[in-house]
C-alpha atoms as a PDB file:
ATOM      1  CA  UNK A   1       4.468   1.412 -15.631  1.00  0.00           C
ATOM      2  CA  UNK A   2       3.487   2.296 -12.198  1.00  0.00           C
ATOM      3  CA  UNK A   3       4.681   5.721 -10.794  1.00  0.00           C
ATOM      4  CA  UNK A   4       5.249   4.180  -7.355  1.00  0.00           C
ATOM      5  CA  UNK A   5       6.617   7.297  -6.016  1.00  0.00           C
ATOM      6  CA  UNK A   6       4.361   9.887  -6.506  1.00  0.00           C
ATOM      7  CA  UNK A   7       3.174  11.435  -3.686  1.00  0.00           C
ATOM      8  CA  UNK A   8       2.072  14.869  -2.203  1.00  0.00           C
ATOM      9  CA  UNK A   9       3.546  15.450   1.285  1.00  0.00           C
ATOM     10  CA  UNK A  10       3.730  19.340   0.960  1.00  0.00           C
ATOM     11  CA  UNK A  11       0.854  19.757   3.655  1.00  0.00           C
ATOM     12  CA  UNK A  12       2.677  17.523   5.818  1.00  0.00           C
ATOM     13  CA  UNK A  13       6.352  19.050   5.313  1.00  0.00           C
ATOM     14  CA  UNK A  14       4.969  23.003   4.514  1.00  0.00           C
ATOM     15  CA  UNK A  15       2.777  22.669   8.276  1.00  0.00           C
ATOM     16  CA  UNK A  16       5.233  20.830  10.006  1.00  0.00           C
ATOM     17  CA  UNK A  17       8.520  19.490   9.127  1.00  0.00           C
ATOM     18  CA  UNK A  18      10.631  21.751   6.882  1.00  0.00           C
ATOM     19  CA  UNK A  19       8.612  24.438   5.376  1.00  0.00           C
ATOM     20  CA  UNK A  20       9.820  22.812   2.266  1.00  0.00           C
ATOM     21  CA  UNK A  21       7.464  21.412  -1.076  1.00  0.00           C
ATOM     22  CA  UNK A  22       8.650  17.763  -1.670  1.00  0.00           C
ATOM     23  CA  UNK A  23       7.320  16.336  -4.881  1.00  0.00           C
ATOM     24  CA  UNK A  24       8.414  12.675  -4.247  1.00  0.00           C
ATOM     25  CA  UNK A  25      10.182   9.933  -1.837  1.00  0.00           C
ATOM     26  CA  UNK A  26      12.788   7.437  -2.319  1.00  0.00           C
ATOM     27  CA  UNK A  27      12.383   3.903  -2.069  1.00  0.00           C
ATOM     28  CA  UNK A  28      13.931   3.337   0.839  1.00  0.00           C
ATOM     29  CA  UNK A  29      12.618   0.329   2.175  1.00  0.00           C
ATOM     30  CA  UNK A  30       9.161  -1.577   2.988  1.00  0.00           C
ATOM     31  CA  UNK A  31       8.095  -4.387   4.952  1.00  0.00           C
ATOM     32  CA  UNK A  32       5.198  -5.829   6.317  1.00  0.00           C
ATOM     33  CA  UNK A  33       5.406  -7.134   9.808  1.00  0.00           C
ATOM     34  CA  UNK A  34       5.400 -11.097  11.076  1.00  0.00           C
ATOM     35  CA  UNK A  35       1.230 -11.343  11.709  1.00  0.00           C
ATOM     36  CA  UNK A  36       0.648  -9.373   8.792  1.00  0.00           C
ATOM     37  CA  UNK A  37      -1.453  -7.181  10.026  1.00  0.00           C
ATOM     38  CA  UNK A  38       0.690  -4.067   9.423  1.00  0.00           C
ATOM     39  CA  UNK A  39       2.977  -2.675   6.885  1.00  0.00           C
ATOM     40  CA  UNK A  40       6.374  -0.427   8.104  1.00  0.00           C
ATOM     41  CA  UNK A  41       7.653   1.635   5.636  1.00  0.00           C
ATOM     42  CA  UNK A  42      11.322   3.630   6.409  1.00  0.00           C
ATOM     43  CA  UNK A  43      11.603   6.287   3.298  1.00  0.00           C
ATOM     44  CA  UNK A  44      13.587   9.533   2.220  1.00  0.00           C
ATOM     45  CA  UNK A  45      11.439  12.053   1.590  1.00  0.00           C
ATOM     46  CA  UNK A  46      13.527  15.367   0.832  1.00  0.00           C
ATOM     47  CA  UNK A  47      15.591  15.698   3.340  1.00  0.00           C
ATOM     48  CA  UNK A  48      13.666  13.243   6.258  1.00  0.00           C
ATOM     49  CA  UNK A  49      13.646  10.169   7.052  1.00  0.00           C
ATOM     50  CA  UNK A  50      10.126   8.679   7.442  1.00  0.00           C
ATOM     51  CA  UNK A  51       9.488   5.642   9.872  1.00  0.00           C
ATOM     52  CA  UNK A  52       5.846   5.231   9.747  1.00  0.00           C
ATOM     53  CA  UNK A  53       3.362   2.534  10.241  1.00  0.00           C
ATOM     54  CA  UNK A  54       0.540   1.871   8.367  1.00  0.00           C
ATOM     55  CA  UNK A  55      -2.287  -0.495   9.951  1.00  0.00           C
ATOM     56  CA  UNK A  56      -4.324  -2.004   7.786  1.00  0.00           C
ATOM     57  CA  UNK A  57      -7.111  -2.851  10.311  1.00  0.00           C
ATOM     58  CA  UNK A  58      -8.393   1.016   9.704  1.00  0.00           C
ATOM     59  CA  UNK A  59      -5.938   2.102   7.295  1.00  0.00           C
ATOM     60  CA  UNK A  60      -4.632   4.494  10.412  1.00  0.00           C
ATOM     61  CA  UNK A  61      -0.919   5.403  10.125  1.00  0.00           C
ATOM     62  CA  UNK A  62       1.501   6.492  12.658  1.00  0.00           C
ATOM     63  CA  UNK A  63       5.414   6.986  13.408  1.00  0.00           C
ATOM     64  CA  UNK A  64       8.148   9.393  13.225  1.00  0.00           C
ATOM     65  CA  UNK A  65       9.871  11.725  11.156  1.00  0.00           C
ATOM     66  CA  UNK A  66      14.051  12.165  11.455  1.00  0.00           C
ATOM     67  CA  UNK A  67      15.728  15.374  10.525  1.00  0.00           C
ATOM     68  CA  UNK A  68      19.301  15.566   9.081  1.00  0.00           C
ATOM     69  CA  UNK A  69      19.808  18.423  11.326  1.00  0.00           C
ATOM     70  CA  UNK A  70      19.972  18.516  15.096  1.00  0.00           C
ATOM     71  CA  UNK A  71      16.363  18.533  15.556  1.00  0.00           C
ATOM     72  CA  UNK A  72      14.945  15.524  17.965  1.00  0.00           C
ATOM     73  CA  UNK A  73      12.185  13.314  16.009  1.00  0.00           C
ATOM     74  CA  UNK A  74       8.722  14.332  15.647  1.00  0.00           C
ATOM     75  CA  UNK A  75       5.716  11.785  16.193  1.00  0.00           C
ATOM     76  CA  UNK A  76       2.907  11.442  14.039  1.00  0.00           C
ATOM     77  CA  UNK A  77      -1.109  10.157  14.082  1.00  0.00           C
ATOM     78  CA  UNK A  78      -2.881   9.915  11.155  1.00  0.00           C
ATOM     79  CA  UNK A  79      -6.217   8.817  10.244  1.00  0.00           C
ATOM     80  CA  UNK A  80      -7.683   7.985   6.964  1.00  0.00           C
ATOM     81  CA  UNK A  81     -10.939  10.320   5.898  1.00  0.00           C
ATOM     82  CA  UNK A  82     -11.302   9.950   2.817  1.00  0.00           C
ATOM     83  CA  UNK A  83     -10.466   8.476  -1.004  1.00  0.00           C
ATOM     84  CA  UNK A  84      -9.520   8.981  -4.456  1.00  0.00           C
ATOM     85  CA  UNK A  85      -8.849   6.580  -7.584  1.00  0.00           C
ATOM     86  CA  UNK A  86      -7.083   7.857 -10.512  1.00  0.00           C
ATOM     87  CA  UNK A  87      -7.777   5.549 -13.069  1.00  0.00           C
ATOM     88  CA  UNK A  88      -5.725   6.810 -15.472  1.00  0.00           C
ATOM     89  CA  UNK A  89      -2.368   5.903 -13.488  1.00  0.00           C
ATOM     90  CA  UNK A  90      -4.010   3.539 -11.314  1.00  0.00           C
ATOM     91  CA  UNK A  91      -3.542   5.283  -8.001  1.00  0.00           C
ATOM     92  CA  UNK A  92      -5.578   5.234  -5.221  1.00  0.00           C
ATOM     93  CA  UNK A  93      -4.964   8.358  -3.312  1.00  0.00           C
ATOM     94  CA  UNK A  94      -5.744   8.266   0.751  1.00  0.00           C
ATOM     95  CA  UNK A  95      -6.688  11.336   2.574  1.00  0.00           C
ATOM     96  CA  UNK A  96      -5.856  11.521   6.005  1.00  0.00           C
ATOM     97  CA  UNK A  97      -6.234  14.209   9.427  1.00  0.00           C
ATOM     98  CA  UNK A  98      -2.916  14.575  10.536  1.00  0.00           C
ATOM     99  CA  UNK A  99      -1.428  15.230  13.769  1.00  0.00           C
ATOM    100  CA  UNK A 100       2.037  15.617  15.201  1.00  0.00           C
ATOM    101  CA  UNK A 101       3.772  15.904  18.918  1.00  0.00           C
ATOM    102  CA  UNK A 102       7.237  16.404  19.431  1.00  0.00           C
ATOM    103  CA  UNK A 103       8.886  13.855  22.392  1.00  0.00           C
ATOM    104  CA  UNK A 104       6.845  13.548  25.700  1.00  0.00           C
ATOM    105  CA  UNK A 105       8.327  14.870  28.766  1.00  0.00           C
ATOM    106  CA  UNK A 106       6.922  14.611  32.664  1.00  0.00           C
ATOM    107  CA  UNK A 107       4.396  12.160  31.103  1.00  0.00           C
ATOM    108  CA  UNK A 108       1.429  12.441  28.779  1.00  0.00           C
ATOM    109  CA  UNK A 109      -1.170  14.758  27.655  1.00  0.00           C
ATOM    110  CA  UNK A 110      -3.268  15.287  24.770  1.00  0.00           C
ATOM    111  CA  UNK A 111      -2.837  18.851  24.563  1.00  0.00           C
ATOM    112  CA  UNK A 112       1.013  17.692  23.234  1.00  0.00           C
ATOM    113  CA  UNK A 113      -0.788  17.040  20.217  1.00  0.00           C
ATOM    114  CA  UNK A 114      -1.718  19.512  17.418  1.00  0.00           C
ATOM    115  CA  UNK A 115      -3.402  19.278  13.623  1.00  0.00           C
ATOM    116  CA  UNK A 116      -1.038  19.404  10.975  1.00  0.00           C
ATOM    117  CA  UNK A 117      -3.550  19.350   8.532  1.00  0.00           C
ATOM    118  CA  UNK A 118      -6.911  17.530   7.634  1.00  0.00           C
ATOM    119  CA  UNK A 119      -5.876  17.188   3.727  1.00  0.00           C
ATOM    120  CA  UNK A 120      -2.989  14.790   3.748  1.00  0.00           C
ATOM    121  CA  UNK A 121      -2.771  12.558   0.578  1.00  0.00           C
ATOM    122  CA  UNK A 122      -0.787   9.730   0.186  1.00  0.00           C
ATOM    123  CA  UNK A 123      -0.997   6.916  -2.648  1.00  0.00           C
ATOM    124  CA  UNK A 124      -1.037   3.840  -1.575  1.00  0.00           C
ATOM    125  CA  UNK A 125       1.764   3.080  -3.473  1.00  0.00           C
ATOM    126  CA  UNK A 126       3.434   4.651  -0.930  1.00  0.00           C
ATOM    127  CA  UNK A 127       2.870   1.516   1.209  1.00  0.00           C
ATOM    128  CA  UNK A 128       3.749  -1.292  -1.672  1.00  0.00           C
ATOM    129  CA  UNK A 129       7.349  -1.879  -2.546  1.00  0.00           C
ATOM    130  CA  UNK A 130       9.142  -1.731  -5.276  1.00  0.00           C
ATOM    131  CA  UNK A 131       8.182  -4.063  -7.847  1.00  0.00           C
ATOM    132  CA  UNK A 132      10.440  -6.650  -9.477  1.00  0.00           C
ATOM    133  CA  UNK A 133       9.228  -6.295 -12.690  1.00  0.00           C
ATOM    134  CA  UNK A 134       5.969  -4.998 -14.488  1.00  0.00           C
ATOM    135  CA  UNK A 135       5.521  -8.389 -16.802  1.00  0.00           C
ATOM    136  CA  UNK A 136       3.050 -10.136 -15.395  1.00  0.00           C
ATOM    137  CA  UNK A 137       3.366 -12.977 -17.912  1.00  0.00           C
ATOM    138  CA  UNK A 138       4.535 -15.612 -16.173  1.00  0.00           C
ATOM    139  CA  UNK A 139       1.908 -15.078 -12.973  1.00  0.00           C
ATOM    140  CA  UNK A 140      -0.540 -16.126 -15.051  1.00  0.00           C
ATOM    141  CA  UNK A 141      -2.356 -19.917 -14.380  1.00  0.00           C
ATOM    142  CA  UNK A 142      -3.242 -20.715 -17.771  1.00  0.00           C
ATOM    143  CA  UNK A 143      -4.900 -18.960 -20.563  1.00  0.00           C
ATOM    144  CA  UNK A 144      -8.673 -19.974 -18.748  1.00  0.00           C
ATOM    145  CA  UNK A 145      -9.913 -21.652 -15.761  1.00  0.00           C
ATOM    146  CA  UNK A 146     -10.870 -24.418 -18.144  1.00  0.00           C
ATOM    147  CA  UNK A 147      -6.703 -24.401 -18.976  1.00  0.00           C
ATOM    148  CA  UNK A 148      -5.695 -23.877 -15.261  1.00  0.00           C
ATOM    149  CA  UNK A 149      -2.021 -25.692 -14.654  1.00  0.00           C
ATOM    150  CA  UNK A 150      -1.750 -24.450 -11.589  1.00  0.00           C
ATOM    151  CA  UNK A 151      -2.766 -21.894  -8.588  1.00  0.00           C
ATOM    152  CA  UNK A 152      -1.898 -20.212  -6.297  1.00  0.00           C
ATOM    153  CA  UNK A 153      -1.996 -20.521  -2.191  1.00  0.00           C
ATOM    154  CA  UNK A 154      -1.935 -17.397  -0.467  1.00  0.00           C
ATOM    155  CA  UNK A 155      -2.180 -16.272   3.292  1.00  0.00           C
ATOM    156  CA  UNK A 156      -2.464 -13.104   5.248  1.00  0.00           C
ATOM    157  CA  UNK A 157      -4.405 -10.828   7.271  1.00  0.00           C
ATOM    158  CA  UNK A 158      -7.938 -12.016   6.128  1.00  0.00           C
ATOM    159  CA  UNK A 159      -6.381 -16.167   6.364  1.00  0.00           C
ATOM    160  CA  UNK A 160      -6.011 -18.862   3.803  1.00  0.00           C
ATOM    161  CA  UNK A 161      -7.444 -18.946  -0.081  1.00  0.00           C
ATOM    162  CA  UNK A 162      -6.493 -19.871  -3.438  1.00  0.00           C
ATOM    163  CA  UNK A 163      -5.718 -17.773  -6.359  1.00  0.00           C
ATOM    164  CA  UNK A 164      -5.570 -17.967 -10.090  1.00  0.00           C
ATOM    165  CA  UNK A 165      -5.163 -15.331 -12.680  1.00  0.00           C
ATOM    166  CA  UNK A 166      -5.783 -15.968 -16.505  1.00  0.00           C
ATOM    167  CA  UNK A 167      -4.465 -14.200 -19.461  1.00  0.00           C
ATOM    168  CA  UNK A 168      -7.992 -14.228 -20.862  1.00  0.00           C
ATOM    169  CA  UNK A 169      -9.078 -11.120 -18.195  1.00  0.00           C
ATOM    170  CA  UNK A 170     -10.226 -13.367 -15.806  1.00  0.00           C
ATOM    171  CA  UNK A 171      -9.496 -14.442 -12.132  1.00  0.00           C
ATOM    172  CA  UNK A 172     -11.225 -16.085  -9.566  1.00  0.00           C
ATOM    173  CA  UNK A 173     -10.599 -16.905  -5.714  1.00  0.00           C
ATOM    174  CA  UNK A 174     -11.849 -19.268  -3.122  1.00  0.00           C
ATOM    175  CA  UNK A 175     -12.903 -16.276  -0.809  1.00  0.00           C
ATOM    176  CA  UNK A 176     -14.971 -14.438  -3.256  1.00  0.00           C
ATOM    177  CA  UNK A 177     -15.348 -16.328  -6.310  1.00  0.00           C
ATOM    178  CA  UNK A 178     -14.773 -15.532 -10.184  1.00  0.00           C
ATOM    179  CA  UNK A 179     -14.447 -11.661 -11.519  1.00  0.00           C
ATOM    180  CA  UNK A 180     -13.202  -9.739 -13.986  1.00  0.00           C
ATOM    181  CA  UNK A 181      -9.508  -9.196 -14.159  1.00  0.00           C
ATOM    182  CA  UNK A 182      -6.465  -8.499 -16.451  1.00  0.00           C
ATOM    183  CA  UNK A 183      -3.397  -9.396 -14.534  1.00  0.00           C
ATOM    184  CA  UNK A 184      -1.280  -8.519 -17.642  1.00  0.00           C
ATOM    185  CA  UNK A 185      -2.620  -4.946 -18.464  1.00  0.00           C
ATOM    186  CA  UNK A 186      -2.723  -4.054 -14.610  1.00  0.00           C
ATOM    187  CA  UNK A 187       0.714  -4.676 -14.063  1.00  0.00           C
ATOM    188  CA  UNK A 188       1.932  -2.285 -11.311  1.00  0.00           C
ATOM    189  CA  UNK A 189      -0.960  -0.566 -11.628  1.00  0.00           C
ATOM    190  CA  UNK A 190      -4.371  -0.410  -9.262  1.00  0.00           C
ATOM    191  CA  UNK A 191      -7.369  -1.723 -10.891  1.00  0.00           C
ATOM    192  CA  UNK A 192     -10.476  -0.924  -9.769  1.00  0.00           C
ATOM    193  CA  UNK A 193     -13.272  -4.097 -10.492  1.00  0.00           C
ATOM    194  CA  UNK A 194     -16.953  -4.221 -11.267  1.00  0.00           C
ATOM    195  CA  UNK A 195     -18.085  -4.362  -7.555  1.00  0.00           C
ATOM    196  CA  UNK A 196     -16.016  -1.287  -6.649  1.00  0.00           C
ATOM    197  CA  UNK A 197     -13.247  -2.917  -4.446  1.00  0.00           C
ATOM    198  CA  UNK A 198      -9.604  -2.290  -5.942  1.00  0.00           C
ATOM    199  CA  UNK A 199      -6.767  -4.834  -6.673  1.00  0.00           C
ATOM    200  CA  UNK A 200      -3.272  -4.779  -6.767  1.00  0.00           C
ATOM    201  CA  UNK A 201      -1.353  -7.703  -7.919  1.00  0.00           C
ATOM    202  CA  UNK A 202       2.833  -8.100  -7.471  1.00  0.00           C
ATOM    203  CA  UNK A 203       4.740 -10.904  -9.180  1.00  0.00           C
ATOM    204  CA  UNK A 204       8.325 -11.786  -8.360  1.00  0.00           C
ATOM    205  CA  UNK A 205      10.101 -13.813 -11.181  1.00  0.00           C
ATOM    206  CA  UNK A 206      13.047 -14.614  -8.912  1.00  0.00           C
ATOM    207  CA  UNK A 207      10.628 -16.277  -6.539  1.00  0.00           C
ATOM    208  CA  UNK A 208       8.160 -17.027  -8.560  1.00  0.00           C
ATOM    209  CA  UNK A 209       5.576 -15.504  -5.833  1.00  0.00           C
ATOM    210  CA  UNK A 210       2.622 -13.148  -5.441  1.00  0.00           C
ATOM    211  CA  UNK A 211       1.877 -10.338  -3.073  1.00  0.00           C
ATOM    212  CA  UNK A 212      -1.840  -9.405  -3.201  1.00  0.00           C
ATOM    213  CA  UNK A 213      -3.287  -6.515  -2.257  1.00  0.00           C
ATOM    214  CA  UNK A 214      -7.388  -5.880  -1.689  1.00  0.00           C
ATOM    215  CA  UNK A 215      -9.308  -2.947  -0.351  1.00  0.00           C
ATOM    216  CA  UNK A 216     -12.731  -2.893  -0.277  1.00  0.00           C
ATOM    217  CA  UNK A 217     -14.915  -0.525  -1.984  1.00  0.00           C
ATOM    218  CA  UNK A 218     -15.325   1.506   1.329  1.00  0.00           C
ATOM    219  CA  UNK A 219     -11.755   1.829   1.902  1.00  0.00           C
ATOM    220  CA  UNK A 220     -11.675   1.065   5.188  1.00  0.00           C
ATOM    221  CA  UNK A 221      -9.358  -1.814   5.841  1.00  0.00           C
ATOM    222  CA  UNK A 222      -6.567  -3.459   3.697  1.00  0.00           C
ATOM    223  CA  UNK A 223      -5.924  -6.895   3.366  1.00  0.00           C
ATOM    224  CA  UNK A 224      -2.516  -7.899   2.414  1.00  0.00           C
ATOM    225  CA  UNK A 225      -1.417 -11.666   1.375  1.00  0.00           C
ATOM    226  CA  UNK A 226       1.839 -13.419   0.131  1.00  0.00           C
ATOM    227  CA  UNK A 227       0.987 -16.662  -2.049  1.00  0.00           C
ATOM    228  CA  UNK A 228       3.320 -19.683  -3.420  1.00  0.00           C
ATOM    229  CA  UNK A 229       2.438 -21.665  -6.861  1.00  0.00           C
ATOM    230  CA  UNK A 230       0.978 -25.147  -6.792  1.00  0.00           C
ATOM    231  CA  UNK A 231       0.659 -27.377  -9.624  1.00  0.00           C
ATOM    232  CA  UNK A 232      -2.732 -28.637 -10.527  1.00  0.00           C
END
């Protein structure tokens, strides 16, 4: 299974927040937002409270940071420079330049910005929520495309397409045809495929629904969908 919640934020909270190494965050809560173009994620992490925004235009990421102490907010600006998968977890890692501002006051001015640090990494897990399970069994469309019972119609931030996995390792979609792909063995897990774009695939049984997740093998944009079955 997926360790959703590993993350390194000890840049972030060493340079800026606390002065404290944190090793991992809670799963507080995330949710993508009504035109689907961005994904708001509200988190523990030690002893803060992270509201942040990640925009998955640019893969950008921005919000603020509550203390438990008496301390007003901070604000932070992010932007993504840079990659890493680690295939043997199935984790790909974001690097961003990092800045922070406490509250404006008398108006605005860049100079109320300063770097936190150009070496931020988050996992993009960070942005996906918690999954319902990590049995992908029952997401599957049949055993082959040649079997298909049924697919799946899915929308978000890139439109419309249809969907269908296959327990055989295979999957194809309207948008970019038929690949390589083992919905079953990369449950909860980020699979890079042959073209060098990476997948993520989330099945809830209670709803019987998918969340799909795609970033392209530059890493420079996300594209997020929610899809319902149809029978064939």
């Amino acid at each position: 299974m997926k360790a959703r919640m590993r993350i390194d934020v000890g840049m972030i909270a060493a340079a800026f927040l606390t002065g404290a190494i944190v090793a991992e965050a809670a799963p507080t809560g995330v949710q993508w937002t009504p035109d689907a173009l961005r994904i708001l994620v509200n988190k523990d992490v030690g002893d803060e409270r992270w509201a942040i925004t990640w925009n998955l235009d640019d893969l950008s990421t921005t919000g603020n940071v509550f203390f438990r102490d008496d301390r007003s907010p901070s604000f932070i600006w992010c932007e993504k420079t840079g990659h890493d998968f680690l295939s043997s977890i199935g984790e790909l890692d974001l690097q961003f330049r990092c800045s922070g501002s406490d509250a404006a006051f008398g108006g605005f001015h860049f100079d109320d910005w300063s770097l936190i640090s150009d070496d931020v990494l988050l996992p993009t897990s960070f942005f996906i929520p918690q999954a319902e399970t990590c049995d992908l069994t029952d997401a599957v469309n049949g055993s082959s495309s040649a079997t298909a019972s049924s697919f799946w119609q899915c929308s978000g931030n890139a439109g419309r397409f249809d969907f269908q996995v296959f327990s055989n390792g295979t999957a194809v979609s309207s948008a970019t045809g038929g690949f390589d792909y083992d919905v079953v063995d990369e449950a909860c897990r980020i699979a890079r495929l042959d073209d060098g774009s990476f997948l993520d695939v989330e099945y809830s049984p209670s709803r019987d629904h998918l969340t799909v997740y795609e970033i392209p093998a530059t890493v420079d944009q996300a594209i997020v969908s929610e899809c319902d079955r149809s029978s064939l």
